[in-house]
C-alpha atoms as a PDB file:
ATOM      1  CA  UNK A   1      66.299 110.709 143.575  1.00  0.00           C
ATOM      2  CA  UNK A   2      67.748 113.876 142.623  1.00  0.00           C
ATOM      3  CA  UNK A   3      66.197 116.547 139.992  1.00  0.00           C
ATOM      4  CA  UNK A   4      69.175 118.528 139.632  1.00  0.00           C
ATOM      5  CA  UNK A   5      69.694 119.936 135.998  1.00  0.00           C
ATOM      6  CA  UNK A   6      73.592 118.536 136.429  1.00  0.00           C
ATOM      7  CA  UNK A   7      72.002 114.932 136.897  1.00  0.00           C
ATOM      8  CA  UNK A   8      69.648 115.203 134.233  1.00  0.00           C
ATOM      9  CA  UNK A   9      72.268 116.065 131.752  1.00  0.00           C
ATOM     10  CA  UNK A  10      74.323 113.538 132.522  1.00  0.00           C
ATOM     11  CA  UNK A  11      72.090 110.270 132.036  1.00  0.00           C
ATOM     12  CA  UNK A  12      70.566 112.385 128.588  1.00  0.00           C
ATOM     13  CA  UNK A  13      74.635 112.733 127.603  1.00  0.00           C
ATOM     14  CA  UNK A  14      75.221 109.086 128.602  1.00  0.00           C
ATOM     15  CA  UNK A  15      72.958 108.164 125.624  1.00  0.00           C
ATOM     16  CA  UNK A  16      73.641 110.841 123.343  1.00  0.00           C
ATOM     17  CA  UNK A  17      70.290 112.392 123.747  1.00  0.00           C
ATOM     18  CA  UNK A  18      69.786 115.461 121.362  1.00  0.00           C
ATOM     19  CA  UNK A  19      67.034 118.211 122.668  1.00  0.00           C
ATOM     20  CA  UNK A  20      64.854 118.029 119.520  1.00  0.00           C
ATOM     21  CA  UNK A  21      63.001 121.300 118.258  1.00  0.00           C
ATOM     22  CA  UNK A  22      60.447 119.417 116.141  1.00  0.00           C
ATOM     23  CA  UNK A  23      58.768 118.209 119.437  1.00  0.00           C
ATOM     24  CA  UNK A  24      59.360 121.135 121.562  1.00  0.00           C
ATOM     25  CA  UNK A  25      61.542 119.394 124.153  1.00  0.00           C
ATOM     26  CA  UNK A  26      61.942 121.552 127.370  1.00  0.00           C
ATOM     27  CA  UNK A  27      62.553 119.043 130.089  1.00  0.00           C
ATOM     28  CA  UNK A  28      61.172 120.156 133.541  1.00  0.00           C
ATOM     29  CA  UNK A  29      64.770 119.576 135.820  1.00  0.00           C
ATOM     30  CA  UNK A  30      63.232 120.982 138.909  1.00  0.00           C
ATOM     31  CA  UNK A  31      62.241 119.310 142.142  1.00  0.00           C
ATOM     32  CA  UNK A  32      60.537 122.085 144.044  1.00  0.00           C
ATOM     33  CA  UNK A  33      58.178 122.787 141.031  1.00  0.00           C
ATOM     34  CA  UNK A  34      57.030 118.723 140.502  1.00  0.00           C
ATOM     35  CA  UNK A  35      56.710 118.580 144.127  1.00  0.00           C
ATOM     36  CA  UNK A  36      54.549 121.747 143.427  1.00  0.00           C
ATOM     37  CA  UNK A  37      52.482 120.031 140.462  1.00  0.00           C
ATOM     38  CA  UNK A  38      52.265 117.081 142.373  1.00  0.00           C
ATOM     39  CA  UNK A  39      50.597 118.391 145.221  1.00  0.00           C
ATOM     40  CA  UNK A  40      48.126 120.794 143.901  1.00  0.00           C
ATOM     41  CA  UNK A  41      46.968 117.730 141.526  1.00  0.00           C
ATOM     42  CA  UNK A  42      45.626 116.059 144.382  1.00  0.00           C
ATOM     43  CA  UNK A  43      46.363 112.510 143.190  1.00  0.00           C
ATOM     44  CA  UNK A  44      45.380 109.527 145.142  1.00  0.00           C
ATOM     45  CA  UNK A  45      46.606 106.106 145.283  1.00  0.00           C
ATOM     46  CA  UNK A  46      43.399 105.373 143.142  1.00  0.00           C
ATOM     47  CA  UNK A  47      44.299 107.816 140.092  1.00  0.00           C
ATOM     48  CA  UNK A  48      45.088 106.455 136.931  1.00  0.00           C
ATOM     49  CA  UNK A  49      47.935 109.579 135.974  1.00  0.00           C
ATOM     50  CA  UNK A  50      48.337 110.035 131.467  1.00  0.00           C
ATOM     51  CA  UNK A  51      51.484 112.015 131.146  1.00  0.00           C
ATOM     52  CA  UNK A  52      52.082 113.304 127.755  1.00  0.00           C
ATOM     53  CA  UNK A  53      55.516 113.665 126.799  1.00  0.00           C
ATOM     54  CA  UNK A  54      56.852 112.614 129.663  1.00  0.00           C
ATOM     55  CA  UNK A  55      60.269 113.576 128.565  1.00  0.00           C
ATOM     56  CA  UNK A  56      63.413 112.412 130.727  1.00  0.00           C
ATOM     57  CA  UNK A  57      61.192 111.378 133.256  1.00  0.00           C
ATOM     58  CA  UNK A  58      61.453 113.534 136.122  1.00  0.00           C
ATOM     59  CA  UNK A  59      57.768 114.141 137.041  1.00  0.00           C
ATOM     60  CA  UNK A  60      56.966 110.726 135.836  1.00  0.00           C
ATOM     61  CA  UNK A  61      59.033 109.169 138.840  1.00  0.00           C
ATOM     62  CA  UNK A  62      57.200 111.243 141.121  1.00  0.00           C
ATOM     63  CA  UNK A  63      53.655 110.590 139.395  1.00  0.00           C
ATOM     64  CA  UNK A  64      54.709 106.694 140.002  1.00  0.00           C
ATOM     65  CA  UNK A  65      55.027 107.446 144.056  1.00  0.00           C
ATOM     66  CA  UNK A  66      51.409 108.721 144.190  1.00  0.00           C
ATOM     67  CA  UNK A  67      49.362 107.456 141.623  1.00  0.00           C
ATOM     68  CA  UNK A  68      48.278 103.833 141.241  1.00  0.00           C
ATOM     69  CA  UNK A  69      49.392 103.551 137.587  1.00  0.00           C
ATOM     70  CA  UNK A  70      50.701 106.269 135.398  1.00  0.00           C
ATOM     71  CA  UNK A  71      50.704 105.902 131.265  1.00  0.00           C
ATOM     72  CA  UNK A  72      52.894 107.751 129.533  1.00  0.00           C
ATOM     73  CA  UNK A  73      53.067 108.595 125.636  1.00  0.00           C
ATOM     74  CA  UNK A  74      55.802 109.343 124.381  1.00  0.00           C
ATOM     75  CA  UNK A  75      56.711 110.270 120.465  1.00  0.00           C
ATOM     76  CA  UNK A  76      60.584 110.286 120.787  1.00  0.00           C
ATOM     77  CA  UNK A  77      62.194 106.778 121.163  1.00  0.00           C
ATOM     78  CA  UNK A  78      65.092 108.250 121.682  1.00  0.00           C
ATOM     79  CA  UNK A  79      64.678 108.962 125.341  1.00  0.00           C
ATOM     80  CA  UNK A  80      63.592 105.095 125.007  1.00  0.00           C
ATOM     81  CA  UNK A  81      66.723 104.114 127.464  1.00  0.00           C
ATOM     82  CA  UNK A  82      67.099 107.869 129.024  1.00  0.00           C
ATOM     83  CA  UNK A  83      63.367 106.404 131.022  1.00  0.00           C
ATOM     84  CA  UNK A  84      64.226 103.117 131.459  1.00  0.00           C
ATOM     85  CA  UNK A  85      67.247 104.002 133.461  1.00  0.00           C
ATOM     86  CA  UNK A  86      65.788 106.599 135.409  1.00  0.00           C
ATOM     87  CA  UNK A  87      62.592 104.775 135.823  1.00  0.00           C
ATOM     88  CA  UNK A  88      63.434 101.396 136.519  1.00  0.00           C
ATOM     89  CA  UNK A  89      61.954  99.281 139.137  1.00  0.00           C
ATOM     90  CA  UNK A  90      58.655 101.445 138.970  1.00  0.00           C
ATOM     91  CA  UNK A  91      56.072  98.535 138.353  1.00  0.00           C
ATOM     92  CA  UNK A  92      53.144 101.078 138.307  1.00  0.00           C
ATOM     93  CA  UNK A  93      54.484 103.321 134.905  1.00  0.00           C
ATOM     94  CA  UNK A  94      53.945 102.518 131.558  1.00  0.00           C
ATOM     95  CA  UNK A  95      55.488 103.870 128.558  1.00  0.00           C
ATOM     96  CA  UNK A  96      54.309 103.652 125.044  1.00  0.00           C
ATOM     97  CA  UNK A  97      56.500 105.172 122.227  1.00  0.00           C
ATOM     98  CA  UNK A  98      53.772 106.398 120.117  1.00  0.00           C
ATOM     99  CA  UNK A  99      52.162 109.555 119.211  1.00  0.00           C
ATOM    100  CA  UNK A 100      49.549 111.296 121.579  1.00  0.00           C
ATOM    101  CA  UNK A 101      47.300 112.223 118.911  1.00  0.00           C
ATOM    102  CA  UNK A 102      47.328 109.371 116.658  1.00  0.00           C
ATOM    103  CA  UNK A 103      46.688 106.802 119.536  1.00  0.00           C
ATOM    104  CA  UNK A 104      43.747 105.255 120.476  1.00  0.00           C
ATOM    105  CA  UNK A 105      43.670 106.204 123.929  1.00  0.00           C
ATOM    106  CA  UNK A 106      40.575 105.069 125.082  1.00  0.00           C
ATOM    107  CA  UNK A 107      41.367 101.213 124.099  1.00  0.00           C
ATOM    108  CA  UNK A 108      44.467 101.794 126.178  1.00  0.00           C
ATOM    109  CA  UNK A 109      43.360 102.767 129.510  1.00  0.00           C
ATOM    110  CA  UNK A 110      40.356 100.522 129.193  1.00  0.00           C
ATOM    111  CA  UNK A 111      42.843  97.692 130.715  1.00  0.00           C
ATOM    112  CA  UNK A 112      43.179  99.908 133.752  1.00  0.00           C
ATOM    113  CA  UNK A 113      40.732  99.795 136.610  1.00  0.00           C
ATOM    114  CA  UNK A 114      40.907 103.216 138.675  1.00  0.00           C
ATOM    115  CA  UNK A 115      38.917 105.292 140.162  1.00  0.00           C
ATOM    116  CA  UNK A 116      39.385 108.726 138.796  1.00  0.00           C
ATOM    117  CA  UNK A 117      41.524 109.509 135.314  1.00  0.00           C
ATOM    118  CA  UNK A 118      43.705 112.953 135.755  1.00  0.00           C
ATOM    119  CA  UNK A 119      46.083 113.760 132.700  1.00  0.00           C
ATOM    120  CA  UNK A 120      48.824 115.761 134.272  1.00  0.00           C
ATOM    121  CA  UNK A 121      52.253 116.558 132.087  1.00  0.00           C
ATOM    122  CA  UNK A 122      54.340 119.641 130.684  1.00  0.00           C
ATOM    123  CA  UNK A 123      53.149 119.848 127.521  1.00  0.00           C
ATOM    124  CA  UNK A 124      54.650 121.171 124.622  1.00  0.00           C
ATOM    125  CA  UNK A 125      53.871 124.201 122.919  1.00  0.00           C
ATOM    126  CA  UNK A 126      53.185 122.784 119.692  1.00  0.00           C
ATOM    127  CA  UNK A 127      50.008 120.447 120.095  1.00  0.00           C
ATOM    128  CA  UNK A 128      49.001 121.706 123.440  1.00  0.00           C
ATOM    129  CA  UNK A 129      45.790 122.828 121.674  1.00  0.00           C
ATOM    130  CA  UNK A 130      45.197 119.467 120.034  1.00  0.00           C
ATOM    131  CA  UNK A 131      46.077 117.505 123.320  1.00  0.00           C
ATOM    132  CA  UNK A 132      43.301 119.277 124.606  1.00  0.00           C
ATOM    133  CA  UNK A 133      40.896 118.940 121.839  1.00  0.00           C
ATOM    134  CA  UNK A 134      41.635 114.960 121.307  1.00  0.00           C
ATOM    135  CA  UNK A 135      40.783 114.614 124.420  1.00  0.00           C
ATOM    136  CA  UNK A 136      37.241 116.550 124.424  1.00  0.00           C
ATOM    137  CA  UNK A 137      36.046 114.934 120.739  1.00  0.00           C
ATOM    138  CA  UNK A 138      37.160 111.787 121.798  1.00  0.00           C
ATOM    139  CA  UNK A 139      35.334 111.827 124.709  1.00  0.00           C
ATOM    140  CA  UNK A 140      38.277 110.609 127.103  1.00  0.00           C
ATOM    141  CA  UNK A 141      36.680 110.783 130.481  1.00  0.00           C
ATOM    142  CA  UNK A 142      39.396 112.690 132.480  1.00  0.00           C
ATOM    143  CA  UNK A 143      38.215 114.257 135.639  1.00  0.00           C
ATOM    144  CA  UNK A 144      40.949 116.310 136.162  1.00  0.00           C
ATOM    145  CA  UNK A 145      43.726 117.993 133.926  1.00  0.00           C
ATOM    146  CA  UNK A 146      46.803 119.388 135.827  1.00  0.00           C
ATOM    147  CA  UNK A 147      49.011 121.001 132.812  1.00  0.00           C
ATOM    148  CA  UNK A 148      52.017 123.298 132.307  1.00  0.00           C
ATOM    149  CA  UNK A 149      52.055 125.561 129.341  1.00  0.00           C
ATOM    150  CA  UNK A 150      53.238 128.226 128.035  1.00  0.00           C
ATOM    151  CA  UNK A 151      52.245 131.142 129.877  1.00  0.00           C
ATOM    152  CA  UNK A 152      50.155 132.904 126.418  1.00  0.00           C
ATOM    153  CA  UNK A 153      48.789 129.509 126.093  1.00  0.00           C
ATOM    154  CA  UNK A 154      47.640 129.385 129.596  1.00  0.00           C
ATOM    155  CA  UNK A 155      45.970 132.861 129.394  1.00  0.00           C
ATOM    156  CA  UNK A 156      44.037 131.654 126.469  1.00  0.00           C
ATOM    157  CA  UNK A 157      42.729 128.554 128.668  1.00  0.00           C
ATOM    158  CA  UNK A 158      41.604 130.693 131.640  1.00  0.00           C
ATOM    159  CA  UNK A 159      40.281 133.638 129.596  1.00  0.00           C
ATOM    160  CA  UNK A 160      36.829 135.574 130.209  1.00  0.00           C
ATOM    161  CA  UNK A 161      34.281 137.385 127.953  1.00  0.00           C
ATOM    162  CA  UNK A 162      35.530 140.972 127.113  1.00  0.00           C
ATOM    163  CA  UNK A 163      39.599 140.417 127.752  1.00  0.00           C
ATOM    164  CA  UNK A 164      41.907 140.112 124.387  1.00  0.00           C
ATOM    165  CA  UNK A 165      42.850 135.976 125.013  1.00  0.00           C
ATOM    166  CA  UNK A 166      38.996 135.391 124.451  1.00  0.00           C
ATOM    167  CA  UNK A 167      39.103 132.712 121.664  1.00  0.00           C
ATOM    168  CA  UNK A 168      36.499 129.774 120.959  1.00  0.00           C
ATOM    169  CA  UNK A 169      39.028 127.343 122.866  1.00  0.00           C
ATOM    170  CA  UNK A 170      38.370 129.437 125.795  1.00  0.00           C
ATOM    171  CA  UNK A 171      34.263 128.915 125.269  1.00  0.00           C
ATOM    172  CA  UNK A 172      35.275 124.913 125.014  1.00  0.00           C
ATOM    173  CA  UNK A 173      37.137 124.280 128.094  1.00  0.00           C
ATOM    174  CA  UNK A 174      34.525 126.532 129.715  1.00  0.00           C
ATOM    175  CA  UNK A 175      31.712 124.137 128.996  1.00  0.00           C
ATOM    176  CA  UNK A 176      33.393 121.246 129.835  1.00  0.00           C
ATOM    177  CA  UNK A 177      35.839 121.936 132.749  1.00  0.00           C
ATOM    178  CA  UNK A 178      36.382 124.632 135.556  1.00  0.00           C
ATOM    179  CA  UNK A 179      39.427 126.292 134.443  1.00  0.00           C
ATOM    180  CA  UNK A 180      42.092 128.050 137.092  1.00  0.00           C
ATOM    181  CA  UNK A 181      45.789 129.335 137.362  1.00  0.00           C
ATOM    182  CA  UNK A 182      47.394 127.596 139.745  1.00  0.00           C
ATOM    183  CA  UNK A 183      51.288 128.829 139.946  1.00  0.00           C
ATOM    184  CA  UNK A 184      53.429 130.513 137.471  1.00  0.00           C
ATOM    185  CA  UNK A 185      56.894 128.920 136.324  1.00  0.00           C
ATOM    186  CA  UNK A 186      59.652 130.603 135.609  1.00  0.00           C
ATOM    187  CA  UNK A 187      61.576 129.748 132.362  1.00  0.00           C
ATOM    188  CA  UNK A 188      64.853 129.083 134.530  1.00  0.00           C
ATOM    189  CA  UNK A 189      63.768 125.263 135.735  1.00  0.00           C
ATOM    190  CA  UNK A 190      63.691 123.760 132.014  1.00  0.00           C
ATOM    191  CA  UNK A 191      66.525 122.033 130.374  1.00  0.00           C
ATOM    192  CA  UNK A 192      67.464 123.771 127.581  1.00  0.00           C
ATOM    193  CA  UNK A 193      65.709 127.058 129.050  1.00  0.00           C
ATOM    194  CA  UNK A 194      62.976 127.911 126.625  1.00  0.00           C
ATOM    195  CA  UNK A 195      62.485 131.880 125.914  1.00  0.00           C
ATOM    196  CA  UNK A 196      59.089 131.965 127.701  1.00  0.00           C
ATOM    197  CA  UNK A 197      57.636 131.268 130.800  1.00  0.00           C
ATOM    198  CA  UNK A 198      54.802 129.195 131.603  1.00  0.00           C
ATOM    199  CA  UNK A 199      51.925 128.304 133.574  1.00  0.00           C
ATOM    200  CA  UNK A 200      50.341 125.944 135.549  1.00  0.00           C
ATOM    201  CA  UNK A 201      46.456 125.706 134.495  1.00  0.00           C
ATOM    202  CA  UNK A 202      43.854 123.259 136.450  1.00  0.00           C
ATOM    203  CA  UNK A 203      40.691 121.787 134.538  1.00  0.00           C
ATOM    204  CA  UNK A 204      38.571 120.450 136.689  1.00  0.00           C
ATOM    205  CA  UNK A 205      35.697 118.024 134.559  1.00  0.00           C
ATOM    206  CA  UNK A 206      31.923 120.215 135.376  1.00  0.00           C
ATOM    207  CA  UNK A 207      29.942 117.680 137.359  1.00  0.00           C
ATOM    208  CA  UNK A 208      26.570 119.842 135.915  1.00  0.00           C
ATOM    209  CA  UNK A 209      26.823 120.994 132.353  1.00  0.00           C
ATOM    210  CA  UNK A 210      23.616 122.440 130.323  1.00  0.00           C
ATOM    211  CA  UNK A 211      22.663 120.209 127.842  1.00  0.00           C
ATOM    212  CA  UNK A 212      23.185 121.092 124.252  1.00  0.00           C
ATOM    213  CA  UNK A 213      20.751 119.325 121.586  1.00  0.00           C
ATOM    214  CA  UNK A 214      23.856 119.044 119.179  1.00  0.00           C
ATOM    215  CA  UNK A 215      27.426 119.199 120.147  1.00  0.00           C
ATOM    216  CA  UNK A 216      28.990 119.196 117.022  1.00  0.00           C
ATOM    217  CA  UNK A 217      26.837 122.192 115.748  1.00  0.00           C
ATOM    218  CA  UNK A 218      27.687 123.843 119.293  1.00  0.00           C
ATOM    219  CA  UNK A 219      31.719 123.341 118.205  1.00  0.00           C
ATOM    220  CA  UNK A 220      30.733 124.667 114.476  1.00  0.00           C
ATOM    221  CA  UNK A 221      28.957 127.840 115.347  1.00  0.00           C
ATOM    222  CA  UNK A 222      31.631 128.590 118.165  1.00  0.00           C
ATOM    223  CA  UNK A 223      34.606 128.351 116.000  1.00  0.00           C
ATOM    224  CA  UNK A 224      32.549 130.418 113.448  1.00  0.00           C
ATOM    225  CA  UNK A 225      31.870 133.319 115.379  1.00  0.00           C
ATOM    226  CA  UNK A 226      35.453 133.635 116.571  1.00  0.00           C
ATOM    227  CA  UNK A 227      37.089 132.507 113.137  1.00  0.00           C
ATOM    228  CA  UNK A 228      37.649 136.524 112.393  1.00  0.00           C
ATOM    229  CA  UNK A 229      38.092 137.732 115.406  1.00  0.00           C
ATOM    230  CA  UNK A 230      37.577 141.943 114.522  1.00  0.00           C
ATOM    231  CA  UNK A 231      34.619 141.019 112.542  1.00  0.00           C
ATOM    232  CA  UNK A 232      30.982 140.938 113.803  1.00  0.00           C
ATOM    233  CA  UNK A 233      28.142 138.014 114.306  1.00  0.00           C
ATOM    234  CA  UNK A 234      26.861 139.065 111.369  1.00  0.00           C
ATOM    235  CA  UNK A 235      29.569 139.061 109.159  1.00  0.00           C
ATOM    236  CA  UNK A 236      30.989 135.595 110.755  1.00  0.00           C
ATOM    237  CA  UNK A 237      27.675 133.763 110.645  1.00  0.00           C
ATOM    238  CA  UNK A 238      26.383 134.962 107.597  1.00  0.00           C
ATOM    239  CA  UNK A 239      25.165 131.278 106.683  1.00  0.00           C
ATOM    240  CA  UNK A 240      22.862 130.497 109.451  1.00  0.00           C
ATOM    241  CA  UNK A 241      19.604 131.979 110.333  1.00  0.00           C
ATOM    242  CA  UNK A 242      20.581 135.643 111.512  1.00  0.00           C
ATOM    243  CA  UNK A 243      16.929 136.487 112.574  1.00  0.00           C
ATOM    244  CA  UNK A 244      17.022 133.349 115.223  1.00  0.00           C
ATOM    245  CA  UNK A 245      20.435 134.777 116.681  1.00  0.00           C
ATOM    246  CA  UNK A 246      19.044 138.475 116.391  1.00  0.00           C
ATOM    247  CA  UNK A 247      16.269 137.202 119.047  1.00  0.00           C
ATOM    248  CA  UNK A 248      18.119 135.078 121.323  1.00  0.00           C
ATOM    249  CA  UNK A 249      21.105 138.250 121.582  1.00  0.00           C
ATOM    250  CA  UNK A 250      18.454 140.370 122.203  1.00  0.00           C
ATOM    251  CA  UNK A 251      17.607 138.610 125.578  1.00  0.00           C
ATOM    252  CA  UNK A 252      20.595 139.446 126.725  1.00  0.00           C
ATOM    253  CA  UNK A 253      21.172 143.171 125.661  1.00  0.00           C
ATOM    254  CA  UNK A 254      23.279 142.207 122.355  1.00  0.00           C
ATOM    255  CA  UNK A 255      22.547 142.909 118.870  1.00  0.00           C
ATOM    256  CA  UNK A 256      24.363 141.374 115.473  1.00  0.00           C
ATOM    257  CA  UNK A 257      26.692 143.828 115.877  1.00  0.00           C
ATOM    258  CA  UNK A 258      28.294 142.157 118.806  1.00  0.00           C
ATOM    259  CA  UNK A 259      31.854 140.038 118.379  1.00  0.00           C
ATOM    260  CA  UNK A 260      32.255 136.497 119.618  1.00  0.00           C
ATOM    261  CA  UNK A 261      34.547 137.756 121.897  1.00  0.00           C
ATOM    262  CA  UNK A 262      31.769 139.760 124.104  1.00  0.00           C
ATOM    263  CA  UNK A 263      29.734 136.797 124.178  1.00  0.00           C
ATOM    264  CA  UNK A 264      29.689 133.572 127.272  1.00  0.00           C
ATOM    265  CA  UNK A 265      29.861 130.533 127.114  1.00  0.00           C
ATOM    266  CA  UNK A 266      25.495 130.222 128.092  1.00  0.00           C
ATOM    267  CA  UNK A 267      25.238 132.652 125.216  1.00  0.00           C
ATOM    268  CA  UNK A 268      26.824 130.213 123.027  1.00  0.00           C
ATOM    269  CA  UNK A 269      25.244 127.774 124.135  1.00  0.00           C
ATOM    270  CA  UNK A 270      21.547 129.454 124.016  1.00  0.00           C
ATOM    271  CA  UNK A 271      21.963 130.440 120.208  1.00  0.00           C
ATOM    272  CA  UNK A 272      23.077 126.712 119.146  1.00  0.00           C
ATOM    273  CA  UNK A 273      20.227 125.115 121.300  1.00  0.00           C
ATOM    274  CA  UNK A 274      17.463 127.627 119.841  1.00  0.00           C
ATOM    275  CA  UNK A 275      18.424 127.146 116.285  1.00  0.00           C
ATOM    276  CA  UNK A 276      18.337 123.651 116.381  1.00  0.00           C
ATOM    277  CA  UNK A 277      15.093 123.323 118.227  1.00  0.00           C
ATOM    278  CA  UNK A 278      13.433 125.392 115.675  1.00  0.00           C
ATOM    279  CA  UNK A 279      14.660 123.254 112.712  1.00  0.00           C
ATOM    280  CA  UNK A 280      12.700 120.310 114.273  1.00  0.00           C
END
């Protein structure tokens, strides 16, 4: 099957498809780049594949070729027929017309039997952040995610102590997945063309993590620390025990002057566990 934009256009014309703005529809049209996503993902014939958003079905026909089952979600029934045309005959794909976020995702793969989950999909601008963050705090057991973005996004994924796109989302992904770049995309293979271009960014699930006494106070004080950015540990965590952090940033050559963004992801991790253990 061809991925030509022309093709594409025609079958979304056919059924008087309208690119919607509310759900950030850029539709990737181009076959060199899903052969691209396809093979760095690495999938195997015993991957269960979640797309989300899986648009007008281009890189879900593909998915389908590799991967023993691939479940899409899909909040635009609209494209309802746009799929079924372009997809039919593919046994191994499932769509369901509801809303990523809302869904109970979990109860819906547990009638799969695979041997490793990947989520791989161009994901919309919009709720690429919450994509991510559903699937860390509901504890969907992906081993790999294979995502495009875009490209400031991306930067904010893969970002290191000390550079501008530090954030506390970078300090997340960084505890539970080894984050990398894998290819750049340029704008031009997206129907409509969106004004930015975007990224490729691998996740890869940490087979060793350090343990954290309490995760949810490890999510609090992160997003705490970073929730002014210009202003310093001090002034951000003014309502937990500054002595306690004073002595664990010593260790490591800070002081309360320090901002979240200077600080990794075992710093982070180090100042939650040590408070906690000394409230017991």
């Amino acid at each position: 099957m061809e991925y030509s934009p022309k093709k594409i256009s025609a079958i979304l014309e056919k059924y008087g498809f309208n690119f919607k703005k509310k759900f950030g529809q850029n539709f990737i049209v181009d076959e060199n780049i899903i052969d691209a996503i396809i093979s760095k993902a690495m999938i195997t014939s015993n991957t269960l594949v979640l797309e989300i958003g899986p648009g007008a079905g281009a890189l879900t026909y593909k998915l389908s070729e590799w991967a023993k089952n691939v479940l899409c979600f899909e909040i635009d029934r609209k494209l309802k027929p746009v799929l079924e045309e372009l997809l039919n005959g593919k046994k191994n794909v499932e769509i369901i017309y509801e809303d990523f976020l809302t869904s109970n995702v979990n109860e819906k793969i547990s009638s799969y039997s695979y041997d490793s989950l990947y989520v791989v999909a161009n994901l919309p601008y919009y709720i690429t952040t919450p994509i991510i963050m559903k699937l860390i705090e509901e504890k969907i057991l992906v081993d790999k995610i294979v995502i495009m973005v875009q490209k400031e996004v991306g930067d904010r994924f893969k970002a290191t102590p000390g550079t501008k796109d530090y954030s506390s989302l970078s300090v997340f992904l960084n505890y539970y997945f080894d984050v990398k770049k894998l290819m750049d995309v340029s704008k031009n293979v997206f129907l409509p063309k969106p004004n930015v271009d975007s990224i490729i960014i691998e996740m890869k699930k940490k087979e060793q993590r350090k343990q954290l006494i309490d995760e949810r106070y490890f999510f609090k004080l992160i997003r705490d620390s970073f929730k002014q950015k210009r202003k310093t540990i001090k002034n951000n965590l003014k309502e937990y025990p500054l002595d306690v952090l004073e002595q664990v940033l010593k260790k490591y050559g800070f002081d309360l002057s320090v901002r979240a963004e200077q600080l990794s992801l075992e710093i982070f991790i180090d100042m939650a566990n040590t408070i906690k253990e000394k409230e017991v």
